[in-house]
Protein backbone atom coordinates (compact mmCIF):
# COMPACT_ATOMS: atom_id res chain seq x y z
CA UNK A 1 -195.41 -67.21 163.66
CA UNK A 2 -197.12 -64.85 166.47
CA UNK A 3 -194.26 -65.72 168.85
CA UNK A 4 -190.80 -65.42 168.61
CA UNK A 5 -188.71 -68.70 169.52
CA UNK A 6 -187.22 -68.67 172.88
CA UNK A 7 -183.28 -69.67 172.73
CA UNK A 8 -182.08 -71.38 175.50
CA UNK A 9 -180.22 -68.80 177.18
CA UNK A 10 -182.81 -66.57 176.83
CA UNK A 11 -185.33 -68.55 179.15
CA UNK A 12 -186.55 -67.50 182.29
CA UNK A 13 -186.03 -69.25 185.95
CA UNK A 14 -189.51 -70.53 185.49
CA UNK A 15 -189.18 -71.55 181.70
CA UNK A 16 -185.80 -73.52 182.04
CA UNK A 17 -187.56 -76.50 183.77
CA UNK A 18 -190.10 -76.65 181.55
CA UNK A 19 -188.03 -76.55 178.28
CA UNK A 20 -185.52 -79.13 180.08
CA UNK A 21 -188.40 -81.59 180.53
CA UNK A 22 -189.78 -81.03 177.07
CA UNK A 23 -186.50 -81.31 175.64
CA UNK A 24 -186.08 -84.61 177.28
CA UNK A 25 -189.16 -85.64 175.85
CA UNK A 26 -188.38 -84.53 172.61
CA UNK A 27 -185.45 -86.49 172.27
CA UNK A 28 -186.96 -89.59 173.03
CA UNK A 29 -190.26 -89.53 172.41
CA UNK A 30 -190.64 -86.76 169.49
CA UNK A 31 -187.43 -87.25 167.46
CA UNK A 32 -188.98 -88.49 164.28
CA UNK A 33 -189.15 -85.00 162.68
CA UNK A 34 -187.64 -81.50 163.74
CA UNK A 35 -188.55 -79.67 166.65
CA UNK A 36 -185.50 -78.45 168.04
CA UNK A 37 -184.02 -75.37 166.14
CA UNK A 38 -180.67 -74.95 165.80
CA UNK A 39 -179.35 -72.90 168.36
CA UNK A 40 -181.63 -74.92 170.31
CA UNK A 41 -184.99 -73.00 170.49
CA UNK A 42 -188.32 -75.77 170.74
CA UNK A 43 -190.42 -75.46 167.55
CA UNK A 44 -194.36 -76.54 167.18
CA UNK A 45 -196.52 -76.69 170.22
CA UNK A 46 -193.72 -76.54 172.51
CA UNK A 47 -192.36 -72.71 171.58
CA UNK A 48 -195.95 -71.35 172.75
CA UNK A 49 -196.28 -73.72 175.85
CA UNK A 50 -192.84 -72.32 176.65
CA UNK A 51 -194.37 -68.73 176.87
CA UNK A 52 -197.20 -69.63 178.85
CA UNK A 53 -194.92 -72.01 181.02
CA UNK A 54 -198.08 -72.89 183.87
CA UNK A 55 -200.35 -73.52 180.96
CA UNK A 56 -197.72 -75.21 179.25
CA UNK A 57 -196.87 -77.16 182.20
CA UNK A 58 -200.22 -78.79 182.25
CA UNK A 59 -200.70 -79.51 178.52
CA UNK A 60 -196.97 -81.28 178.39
CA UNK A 61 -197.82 -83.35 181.61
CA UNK A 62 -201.02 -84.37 179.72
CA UNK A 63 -198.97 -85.19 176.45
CA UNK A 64 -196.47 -87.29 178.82
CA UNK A 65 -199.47 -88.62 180.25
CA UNK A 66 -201.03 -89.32 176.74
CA UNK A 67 -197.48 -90.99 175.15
CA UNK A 68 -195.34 -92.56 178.18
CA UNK A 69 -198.83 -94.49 179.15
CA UNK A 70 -200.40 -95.15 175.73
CA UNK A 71 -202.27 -98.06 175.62
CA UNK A 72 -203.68 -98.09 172.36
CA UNK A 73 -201.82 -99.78 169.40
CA UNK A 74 -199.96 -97.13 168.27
CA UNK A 75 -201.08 -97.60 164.04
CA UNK A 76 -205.05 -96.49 165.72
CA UNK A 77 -203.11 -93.53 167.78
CA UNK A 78 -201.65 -91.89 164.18
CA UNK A 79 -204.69 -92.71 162.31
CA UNK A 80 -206.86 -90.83 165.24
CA UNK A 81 -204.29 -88.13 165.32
CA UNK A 82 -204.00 -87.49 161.96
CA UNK A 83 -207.70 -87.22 161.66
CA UNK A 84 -207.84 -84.58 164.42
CA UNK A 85 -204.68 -82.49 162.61
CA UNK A 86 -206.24 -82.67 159.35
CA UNK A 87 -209.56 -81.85 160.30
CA UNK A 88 -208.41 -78.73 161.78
CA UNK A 89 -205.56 -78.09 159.20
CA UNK A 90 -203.07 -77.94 161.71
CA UNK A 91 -199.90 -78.09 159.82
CA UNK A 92 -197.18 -79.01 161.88
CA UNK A 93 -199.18 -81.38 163.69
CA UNK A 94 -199.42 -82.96 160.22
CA UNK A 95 -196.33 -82.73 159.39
CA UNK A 96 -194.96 -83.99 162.95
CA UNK A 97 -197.35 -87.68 162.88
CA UNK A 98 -196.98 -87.76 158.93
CA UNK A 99 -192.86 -88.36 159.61
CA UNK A 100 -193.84 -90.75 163.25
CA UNK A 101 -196.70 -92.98 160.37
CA UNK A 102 -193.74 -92.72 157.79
CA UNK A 103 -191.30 -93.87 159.87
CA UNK A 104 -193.67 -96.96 161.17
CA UNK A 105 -194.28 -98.09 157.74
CA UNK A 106 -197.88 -95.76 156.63
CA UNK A 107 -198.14 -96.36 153.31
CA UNK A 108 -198.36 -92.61 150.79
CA UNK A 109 -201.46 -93.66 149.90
CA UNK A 110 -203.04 -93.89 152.92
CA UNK A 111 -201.37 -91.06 154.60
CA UNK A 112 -202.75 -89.30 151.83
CA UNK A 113 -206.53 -90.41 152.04
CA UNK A 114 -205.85 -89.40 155.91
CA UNK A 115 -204.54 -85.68 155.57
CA UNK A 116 -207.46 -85.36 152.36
CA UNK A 117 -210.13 -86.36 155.31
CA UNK A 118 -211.00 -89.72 153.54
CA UNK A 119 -211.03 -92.39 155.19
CA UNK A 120 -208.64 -95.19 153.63
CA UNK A 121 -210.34 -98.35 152.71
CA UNK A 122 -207.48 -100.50 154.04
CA UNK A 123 -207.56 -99.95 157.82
CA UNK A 124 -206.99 -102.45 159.82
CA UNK A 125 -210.03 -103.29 162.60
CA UNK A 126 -208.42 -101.36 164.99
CA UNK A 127 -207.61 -98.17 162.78
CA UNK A 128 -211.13 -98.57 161.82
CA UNK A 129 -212.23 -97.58 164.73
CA UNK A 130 -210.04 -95.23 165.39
CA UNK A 131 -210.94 -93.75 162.42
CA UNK A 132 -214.56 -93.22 162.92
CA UNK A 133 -214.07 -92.27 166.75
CA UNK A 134 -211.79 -88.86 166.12
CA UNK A 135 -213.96 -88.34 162.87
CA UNK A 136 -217.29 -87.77 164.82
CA UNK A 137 -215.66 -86.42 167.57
CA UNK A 138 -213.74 -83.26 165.54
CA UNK A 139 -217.34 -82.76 164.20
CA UNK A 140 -218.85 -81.75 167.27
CA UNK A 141 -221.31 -83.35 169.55
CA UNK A 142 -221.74 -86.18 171.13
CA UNK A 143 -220.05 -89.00 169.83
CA UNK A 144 -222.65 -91.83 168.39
CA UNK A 145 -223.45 -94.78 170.84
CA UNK A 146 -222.47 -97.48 168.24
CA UNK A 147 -219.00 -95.71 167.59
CA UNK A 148 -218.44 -95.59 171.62
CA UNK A 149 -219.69 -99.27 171.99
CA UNK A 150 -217.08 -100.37 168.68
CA UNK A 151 -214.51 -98.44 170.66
CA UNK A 152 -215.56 -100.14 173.89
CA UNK A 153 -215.57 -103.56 172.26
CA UNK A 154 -212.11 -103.15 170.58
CA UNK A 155 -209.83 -101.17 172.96
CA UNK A 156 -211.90 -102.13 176.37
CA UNK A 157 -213.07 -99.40 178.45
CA UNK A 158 -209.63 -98.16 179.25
CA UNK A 159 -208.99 -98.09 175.95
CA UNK A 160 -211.84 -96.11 174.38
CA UNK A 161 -211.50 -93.52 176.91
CA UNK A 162 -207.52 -92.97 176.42
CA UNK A 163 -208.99 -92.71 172.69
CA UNK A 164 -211.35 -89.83 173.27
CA UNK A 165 -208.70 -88.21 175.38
CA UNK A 166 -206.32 -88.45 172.53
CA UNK A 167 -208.38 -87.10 170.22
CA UNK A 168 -209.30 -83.54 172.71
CA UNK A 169 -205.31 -83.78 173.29
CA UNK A 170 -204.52 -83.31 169.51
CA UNK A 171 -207.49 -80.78 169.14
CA UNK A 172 -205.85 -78.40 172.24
CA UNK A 173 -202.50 -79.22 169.92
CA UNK A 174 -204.54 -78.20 166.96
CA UNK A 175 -205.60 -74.98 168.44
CA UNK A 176 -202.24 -74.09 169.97
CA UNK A 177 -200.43 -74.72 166.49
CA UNK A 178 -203.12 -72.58 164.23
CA UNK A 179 -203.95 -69.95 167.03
CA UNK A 180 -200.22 -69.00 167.24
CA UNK A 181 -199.47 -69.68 163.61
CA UNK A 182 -196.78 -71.91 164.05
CA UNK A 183 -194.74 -72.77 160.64
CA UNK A 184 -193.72 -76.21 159.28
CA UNK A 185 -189.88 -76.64 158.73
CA UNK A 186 -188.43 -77.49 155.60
CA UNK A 187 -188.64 -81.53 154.96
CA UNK A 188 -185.10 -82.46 154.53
């Protein structure tokens, strides 16, 4: 890890609000695997966004943004996150959705195929698309005109953009994890 953990009495005046909100958001939002350390320092993305607390500002308002007013069926929003993670072998981001799909019922099997960058042959419609939307997108360029339309045609225009923001969401997440190194904790 490039940067230490900030404790909470170690924060600065223009940290605190920023770790109060994400701790918030952590406990109800983000409580399906460990992020909180225990003398209360904020593990994965949130430890760097703490030391960069404008930056980090912005990319937790977006993440609120992203979960408080999802609109996608949440089975297509792990499937398209997990696709991002593993694409860029971001490990705690895979570890973080891995224990959210777990706990919603993801099959092993499938959250294997996922994390191996195969795409499981048992998707549902929706997870489908999903599926093939974050899969060209982490490629690079633009995304193909009958995966936009499918995305159009299943989520509704609302919809397919919220996906393709998700998707550039979990690739800044992506970046922030692997650029600053940040370790998985041990699975209990």
């Amino acid at each position: 890890m490039r940067l230490p953990l900030i404790a909470p009495d170690a924060l600065t005046p223009e940290q605190r609000p920023l770790y109060e909100d994400m701790r918030a958001g952590i406990a109800s939002t983000f409580n399906a695997f460990k992020a909180i350390g225990e003398d209360g320092a904020l593990l994965g993305p949130w430890n760097p966004w703490l030391h960069a607390p404008v930056i980090g500002q912005a990319i937790w308002n977006l993440t609120k943004a992203m979960s408080i007013g999802a609109t996608l069926p949440d089975p297509a929003r792990q499937v398209a996150i997990l696709v991002t993670g593993a694409h860029f072998d971001a490990a705690y981001e895979i570890y973080a959705h891995i224990a959210i799909a777990e706990r919603e019922g993801m099959s092993s099997a499938r959250l294997s195929a996922l994390c191996a960058g195969v795409k499981p042959a048992d998707l549902s419609a929706e997870e489908s698309v999903a599926y093939d939307v974050a899969y060209a997108l982490v490629k690079g360029g633009v995304l193909p005109e009958p995966c936009y339309r499918l995305a159009v045609e299943t989520f509704g225009q609302a919809g397919a953009t919220e996906l393709i923001y998700l998707v550039g969401l979990y690739c800044l997440v992506s970046m922030t994890l692997n650029g600053f190194n940040v370790p998985v904790p041990e699975r209990e």
